[in-house]
C-alpha atoms as a PDB file:
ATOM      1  CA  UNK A   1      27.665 -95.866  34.443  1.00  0.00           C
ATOM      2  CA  UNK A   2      28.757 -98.923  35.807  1.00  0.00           C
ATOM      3  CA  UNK A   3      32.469 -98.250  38.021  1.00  0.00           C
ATOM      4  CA  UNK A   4      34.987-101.081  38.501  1.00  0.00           C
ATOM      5  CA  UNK A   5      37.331-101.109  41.102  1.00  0.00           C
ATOM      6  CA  UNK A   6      40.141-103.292  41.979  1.00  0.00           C
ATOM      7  CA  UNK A   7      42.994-103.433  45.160  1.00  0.00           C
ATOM      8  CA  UNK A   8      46.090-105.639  45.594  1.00  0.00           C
ATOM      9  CA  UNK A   9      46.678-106.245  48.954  1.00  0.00           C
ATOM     10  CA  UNK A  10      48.012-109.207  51.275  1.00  0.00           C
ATOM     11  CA  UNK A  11      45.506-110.615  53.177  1.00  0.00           C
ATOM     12  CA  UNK A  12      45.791-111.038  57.529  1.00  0.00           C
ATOM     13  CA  UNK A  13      43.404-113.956  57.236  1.00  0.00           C
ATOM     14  CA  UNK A  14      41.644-116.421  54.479  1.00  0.00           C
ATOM     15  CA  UNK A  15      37.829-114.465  55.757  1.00  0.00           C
ATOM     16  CA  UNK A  16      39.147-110.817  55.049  1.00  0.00           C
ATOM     17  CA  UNK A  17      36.530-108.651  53.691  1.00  0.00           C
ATOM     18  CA  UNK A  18      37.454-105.998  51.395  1.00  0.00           C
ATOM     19  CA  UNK A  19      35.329-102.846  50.462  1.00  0.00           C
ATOM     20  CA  UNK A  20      35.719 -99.631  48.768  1.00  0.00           C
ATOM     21  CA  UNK A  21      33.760 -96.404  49.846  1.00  0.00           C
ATOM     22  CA  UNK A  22      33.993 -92.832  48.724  1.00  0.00           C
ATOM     23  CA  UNK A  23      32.478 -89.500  48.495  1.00  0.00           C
ATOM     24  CA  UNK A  24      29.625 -90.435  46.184  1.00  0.00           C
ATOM     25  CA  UNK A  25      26.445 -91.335  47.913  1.00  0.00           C
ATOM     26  CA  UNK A  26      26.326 -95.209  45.676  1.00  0.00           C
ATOM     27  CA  UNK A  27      29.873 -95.435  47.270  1.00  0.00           C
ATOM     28  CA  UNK A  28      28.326 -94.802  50.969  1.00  0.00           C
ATOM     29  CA  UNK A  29      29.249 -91.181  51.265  1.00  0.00           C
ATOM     30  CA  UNK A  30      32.189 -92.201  53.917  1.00  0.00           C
ATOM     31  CA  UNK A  31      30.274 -94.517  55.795  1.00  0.00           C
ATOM     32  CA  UNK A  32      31.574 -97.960  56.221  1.00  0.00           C
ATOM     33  CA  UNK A  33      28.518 -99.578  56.503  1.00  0.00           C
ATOM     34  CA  UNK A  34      27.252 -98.597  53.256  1.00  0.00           C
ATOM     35  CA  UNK A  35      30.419 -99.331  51.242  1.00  0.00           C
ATOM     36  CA  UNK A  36      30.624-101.548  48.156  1.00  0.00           C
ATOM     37  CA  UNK A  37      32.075-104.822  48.707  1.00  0.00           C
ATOM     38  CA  UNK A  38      34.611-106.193  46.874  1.00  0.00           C
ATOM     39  CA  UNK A  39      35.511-110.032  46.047  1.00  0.00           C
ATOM     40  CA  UNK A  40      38.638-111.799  44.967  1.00  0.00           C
ATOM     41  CA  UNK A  41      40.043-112.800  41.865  1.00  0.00           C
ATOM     42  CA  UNK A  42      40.892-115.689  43.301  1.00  0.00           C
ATOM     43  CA  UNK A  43      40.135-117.741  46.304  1.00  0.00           C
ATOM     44  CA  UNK A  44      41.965-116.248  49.162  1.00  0.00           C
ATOM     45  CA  UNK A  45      44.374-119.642  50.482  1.00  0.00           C
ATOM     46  CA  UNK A  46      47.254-118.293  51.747  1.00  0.00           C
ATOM     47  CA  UNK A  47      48.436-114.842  53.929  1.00  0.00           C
ATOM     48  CA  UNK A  48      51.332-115.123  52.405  1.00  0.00           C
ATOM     49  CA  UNK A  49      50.133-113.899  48.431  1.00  0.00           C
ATOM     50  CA  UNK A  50      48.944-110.614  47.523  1.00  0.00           C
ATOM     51  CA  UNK A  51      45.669-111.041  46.053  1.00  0.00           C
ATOM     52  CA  UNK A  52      43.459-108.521  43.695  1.00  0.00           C
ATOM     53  CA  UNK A  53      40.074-107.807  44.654  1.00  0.00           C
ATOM     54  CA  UNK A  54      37.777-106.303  42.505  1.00  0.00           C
ATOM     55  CA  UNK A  55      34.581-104.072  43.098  1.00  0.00           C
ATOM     56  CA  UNK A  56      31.588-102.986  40.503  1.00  0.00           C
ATOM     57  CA  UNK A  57      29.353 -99.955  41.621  1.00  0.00           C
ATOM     58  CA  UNK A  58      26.933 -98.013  39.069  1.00  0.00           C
ATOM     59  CA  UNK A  59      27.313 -93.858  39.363  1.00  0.00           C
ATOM     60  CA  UNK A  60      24.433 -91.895  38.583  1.00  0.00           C
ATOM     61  CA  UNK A  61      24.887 -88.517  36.547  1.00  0.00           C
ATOM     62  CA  UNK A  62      26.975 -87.013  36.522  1.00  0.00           C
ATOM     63  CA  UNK A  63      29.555 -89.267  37.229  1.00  0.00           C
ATOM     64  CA  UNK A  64      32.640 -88.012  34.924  1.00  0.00           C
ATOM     65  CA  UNK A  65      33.404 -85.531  37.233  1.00  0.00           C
ATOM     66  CA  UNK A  66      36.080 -85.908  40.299  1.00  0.00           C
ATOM     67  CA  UNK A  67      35.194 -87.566  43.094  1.00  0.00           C
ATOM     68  CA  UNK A  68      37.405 -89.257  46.071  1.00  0.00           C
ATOM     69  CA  UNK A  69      37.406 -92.646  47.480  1.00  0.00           C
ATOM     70  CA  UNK A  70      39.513 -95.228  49.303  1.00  0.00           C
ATOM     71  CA  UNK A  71      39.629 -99.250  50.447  1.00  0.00           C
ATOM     72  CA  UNK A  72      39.025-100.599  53.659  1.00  0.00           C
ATOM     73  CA  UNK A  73      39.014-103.900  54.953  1.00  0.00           C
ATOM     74  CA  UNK A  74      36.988-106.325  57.876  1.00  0.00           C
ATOM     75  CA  UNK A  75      39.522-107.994  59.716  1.00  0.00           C
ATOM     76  CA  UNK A  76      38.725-110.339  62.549  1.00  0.00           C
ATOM     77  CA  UNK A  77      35.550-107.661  63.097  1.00  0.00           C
ATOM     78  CA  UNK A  78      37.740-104.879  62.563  1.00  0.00           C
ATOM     79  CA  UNK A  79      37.458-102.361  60.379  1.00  0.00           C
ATOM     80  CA  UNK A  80      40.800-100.852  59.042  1.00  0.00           C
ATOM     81  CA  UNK A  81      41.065 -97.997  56.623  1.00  0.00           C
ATOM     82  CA  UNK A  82      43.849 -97.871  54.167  1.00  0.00           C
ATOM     83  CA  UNK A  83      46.243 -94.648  54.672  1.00  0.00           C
ATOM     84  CA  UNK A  84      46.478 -92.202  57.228  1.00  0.00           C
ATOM     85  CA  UNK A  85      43.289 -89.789  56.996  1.00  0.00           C
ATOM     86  CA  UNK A  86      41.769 -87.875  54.305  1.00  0.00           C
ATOM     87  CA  UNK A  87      45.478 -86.794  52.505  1.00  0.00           C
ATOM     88  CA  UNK A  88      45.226 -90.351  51.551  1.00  0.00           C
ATOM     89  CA  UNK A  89      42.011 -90.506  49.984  1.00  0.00           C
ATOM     90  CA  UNK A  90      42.695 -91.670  46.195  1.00  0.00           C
ATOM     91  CA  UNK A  91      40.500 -89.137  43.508  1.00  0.00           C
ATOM     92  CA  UNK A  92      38.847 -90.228  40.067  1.00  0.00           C
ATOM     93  CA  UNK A  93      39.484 -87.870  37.450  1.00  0.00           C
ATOM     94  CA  UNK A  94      37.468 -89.843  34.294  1.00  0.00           C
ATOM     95  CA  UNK A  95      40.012 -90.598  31.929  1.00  0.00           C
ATOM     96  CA  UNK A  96      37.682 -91.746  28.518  1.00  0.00           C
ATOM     97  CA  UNK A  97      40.941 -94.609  27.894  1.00  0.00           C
ATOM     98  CA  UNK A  98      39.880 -96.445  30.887  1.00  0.00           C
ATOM     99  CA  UNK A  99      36.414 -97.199  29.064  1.00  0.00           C
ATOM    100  CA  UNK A 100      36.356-100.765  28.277  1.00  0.00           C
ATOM    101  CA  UNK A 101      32.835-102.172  26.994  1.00  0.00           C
ATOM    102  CA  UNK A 102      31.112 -99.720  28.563  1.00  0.00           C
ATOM    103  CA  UNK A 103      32.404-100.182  31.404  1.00  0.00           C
ATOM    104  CA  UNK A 104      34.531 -97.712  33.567  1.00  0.00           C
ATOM    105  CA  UNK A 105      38.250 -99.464  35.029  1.00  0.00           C
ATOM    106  CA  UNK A 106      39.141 -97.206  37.238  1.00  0.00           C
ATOM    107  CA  UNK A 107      43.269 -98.251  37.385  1.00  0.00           C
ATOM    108  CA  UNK A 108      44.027-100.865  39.763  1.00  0.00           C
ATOM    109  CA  UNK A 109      46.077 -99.865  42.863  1.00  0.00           C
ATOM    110  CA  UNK A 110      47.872-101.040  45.882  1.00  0.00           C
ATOM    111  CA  UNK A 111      47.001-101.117  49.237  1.00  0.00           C
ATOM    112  CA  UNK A 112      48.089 -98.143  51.557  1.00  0.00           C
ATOM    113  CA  UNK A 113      49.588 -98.717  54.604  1.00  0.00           C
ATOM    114  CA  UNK A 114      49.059 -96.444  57.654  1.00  0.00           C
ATOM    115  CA  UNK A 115      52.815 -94.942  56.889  1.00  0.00           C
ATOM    116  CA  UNK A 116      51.493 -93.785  53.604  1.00  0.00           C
ATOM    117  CA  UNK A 117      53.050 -96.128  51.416  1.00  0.00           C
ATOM    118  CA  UNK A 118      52.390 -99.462  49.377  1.00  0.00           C
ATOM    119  CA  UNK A 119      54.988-101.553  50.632  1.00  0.00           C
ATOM    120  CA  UNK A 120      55.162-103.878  47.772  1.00  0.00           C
ATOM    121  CA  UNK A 121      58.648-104.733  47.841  1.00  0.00           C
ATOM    122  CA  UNK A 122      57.878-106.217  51.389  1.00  0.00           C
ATOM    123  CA  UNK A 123      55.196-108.359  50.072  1.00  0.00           C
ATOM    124  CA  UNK A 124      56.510-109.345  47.214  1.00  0.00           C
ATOM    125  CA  UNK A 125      59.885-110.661  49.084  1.00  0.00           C
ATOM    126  CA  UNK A 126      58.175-111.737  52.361  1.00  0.00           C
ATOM    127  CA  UNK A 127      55.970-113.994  49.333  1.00  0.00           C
ATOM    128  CA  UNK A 128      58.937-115.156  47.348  1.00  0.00           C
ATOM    129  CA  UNK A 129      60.758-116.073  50.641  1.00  0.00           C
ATOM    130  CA  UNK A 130      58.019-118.148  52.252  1.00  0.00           C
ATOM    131  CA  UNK A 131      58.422-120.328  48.567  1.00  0.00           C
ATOM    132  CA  UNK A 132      61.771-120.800  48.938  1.00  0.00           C
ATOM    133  CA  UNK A 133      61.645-121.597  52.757  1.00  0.00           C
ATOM    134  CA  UNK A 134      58.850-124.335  51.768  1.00  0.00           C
ATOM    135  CA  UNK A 135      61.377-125.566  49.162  1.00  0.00           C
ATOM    136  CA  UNK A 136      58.849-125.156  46.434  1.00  0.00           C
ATOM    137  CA  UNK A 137      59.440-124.812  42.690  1.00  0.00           C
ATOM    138  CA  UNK A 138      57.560-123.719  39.984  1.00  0.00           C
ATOM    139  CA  UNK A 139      57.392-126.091  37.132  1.00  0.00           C
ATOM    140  CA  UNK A 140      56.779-125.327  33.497  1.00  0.00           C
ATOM    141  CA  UNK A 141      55.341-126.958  30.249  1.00  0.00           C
ATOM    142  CA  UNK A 142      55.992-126.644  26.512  1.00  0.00           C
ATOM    143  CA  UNK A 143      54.497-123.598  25.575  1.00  0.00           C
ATOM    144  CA  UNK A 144      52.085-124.011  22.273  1.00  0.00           C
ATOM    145  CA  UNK A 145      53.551-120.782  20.844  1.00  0.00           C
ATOM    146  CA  UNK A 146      57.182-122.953  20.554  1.00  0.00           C
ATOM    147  CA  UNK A 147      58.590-124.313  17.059  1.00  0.00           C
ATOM    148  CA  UNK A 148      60.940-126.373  15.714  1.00  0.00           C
ATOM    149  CA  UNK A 149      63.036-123.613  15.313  1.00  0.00           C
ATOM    150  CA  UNK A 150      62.356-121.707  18.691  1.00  0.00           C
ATOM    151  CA  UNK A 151      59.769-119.390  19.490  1.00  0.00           C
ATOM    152  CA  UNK A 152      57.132-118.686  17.508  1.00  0.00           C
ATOM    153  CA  UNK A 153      58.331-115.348  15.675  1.00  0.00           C
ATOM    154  CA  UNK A 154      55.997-113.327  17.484  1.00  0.00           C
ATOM    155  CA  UNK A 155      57.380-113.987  20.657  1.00  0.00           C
ATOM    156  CA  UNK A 156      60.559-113.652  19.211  1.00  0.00           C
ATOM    157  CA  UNK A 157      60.408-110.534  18.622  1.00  0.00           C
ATOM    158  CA  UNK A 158      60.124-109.258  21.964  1.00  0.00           C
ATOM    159  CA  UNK A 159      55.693-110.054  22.299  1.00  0.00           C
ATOM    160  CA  UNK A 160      55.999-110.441  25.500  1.00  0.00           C
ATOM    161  CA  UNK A 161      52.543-109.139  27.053  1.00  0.00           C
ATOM    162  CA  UNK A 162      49.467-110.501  27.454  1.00  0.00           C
ATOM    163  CA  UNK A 163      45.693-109.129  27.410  1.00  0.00           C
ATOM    164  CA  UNK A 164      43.787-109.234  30.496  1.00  0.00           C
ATOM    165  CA  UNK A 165      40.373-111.015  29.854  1.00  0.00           C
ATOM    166  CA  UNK A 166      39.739-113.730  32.414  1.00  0.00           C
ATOM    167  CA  UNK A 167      39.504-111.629  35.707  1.00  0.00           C
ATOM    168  CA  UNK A 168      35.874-110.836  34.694  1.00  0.00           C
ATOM    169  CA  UNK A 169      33.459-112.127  38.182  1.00  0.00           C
ATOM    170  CA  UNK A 170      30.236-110.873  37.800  1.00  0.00           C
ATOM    171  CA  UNK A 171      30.413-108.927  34.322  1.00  0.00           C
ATOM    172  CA  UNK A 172      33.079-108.227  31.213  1.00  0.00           C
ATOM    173  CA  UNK A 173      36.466-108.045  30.870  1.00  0.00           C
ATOM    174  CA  UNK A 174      38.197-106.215  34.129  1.00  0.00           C
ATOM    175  CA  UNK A 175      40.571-104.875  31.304  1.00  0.00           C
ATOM    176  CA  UNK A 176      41.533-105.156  27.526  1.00  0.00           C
ATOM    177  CA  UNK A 177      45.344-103.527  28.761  1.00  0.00           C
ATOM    178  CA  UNK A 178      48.473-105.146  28.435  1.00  0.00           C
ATOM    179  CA  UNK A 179      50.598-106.338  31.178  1.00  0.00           C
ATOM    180  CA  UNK A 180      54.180-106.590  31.056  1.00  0.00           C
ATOM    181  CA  UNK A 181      54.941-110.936  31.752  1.00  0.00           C
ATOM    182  CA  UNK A 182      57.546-112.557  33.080  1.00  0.00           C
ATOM    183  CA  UNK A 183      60.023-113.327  29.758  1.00  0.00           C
ATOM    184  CA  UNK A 184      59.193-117.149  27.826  1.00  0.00           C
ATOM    185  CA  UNK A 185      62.656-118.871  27.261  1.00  0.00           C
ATOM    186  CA  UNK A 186      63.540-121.716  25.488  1.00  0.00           C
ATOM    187  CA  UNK A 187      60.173-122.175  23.914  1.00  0.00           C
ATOM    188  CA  UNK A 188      59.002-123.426  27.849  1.00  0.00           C
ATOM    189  CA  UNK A 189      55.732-121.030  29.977  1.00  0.00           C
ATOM    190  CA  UNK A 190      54.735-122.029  33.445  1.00  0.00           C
ATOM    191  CA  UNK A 191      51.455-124.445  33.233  1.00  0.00           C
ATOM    192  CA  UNK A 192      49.184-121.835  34.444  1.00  0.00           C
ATOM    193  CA  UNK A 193      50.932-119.217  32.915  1.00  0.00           C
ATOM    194  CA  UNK A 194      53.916-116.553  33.745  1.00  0.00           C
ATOM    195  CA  UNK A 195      54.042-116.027  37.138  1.00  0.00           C
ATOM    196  CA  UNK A 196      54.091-111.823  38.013  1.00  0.00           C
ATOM    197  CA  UNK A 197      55.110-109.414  40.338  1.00  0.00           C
ATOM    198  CA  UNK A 198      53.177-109.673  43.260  1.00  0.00           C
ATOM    199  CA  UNK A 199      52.509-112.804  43.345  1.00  0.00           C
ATOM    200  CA  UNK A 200      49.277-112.666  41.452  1.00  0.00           C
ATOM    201  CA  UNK A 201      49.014-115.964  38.854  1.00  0.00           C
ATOM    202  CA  UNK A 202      49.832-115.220  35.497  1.00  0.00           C
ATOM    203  CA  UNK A 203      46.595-118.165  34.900  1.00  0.00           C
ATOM    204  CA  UNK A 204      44.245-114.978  34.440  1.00  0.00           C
ATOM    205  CA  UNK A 205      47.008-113.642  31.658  1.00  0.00           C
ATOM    206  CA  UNK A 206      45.689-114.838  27.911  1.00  0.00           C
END
């Protein structure tokens, strides 16, 4: 069964190599040189924006039963392990709702820092403050779901997700779930769509 796997994390450099390995032996069995590389959903261009990277590995039989992995990262020939040792290690327990096209999304996670936690809230302000230090502004267009009237009623009535298709590279949809958007006012979206939480585009959101 074919696994996918995906990370947010902000990146020390544009090159950074991400991988995830685990206690299956298609996952490297805990050796770094054998783990399953990852790419980005996007190019990498700034150290500033967390970025998702997302990894595709096929289990052998059985592979609905419990198994542990984690992410590392290359950096500058480095290799750094997320967490702090094995209490860190993040376990699969096969949950049949994560099936999408035959496919297995495991849930997408944040990075672990050696303290043991995600730190989002630092990356998320460190990203929104190097915007506003740079004096930069995010534009928007009319959105085609706008009327004469307003919104379109759909949106009007509080529709305010959209489904995850685009970030497919390499295979099928990463996942048919719904995210929660930033809120469309006065009939107006951002060109590339509603920019979320962690800086990740709101472009891959249709």
């Amino acid at each position: 069964m074919l696994f996918r796997f995906g990370v947010i994390l902000t990146p020390e450099c544009t090159d950074i190599e991400v991988f995830v390995l685990g206690s299956r032996p298609e996952m490297g069995h805990w050796d770094p040189n054998k783990a399953v590389m990852m790419k980005p959903a996007q190019t990498v261009l700034s150290t500033c924006e967390p970025c998702l990277f997302i990894g595709e590995v096929h289990l052998s039989e059985p592979c609905k039963e419990n198994f542990w992995f984690k992410y590392i990262k290359r950096v500058g020939g480095n290799m750094i392990w997320e967490g702090n040792g094995p209490h860190h290690d993040r376990c699969s327990v096969y949950n049949k709702s994560n099936m999408v096209d035959g496919v297995y999304c495991h849930p997408i996670g944040h990075w672990i820092e050696a303290a043991g936690h995600t730190d989002e809230m630092k990356h998320t302000t460190n990203f929104y403050f190097n915007i506003a230090g740079h004096h930069a502004m995010h534009f928007s267009r009319k959105s085609p779901y706008a009327t004469a009237g307003g919104l379109h009623p759909s949106w009007a009535a509080g529709e305010w997700a959209h489904r995850l298709r685009a970030l497919q590279r390499g295979g099928g949809p990463l996942h048919r779930c719904r995210l929660r958007a930033a809120h469309v006012r006065h009939g107006l979206e951002p060109k590339e769509g509603a920019v979320l939480p962690y800086g990740q585009k709101g472009g891959s959101l249709h």
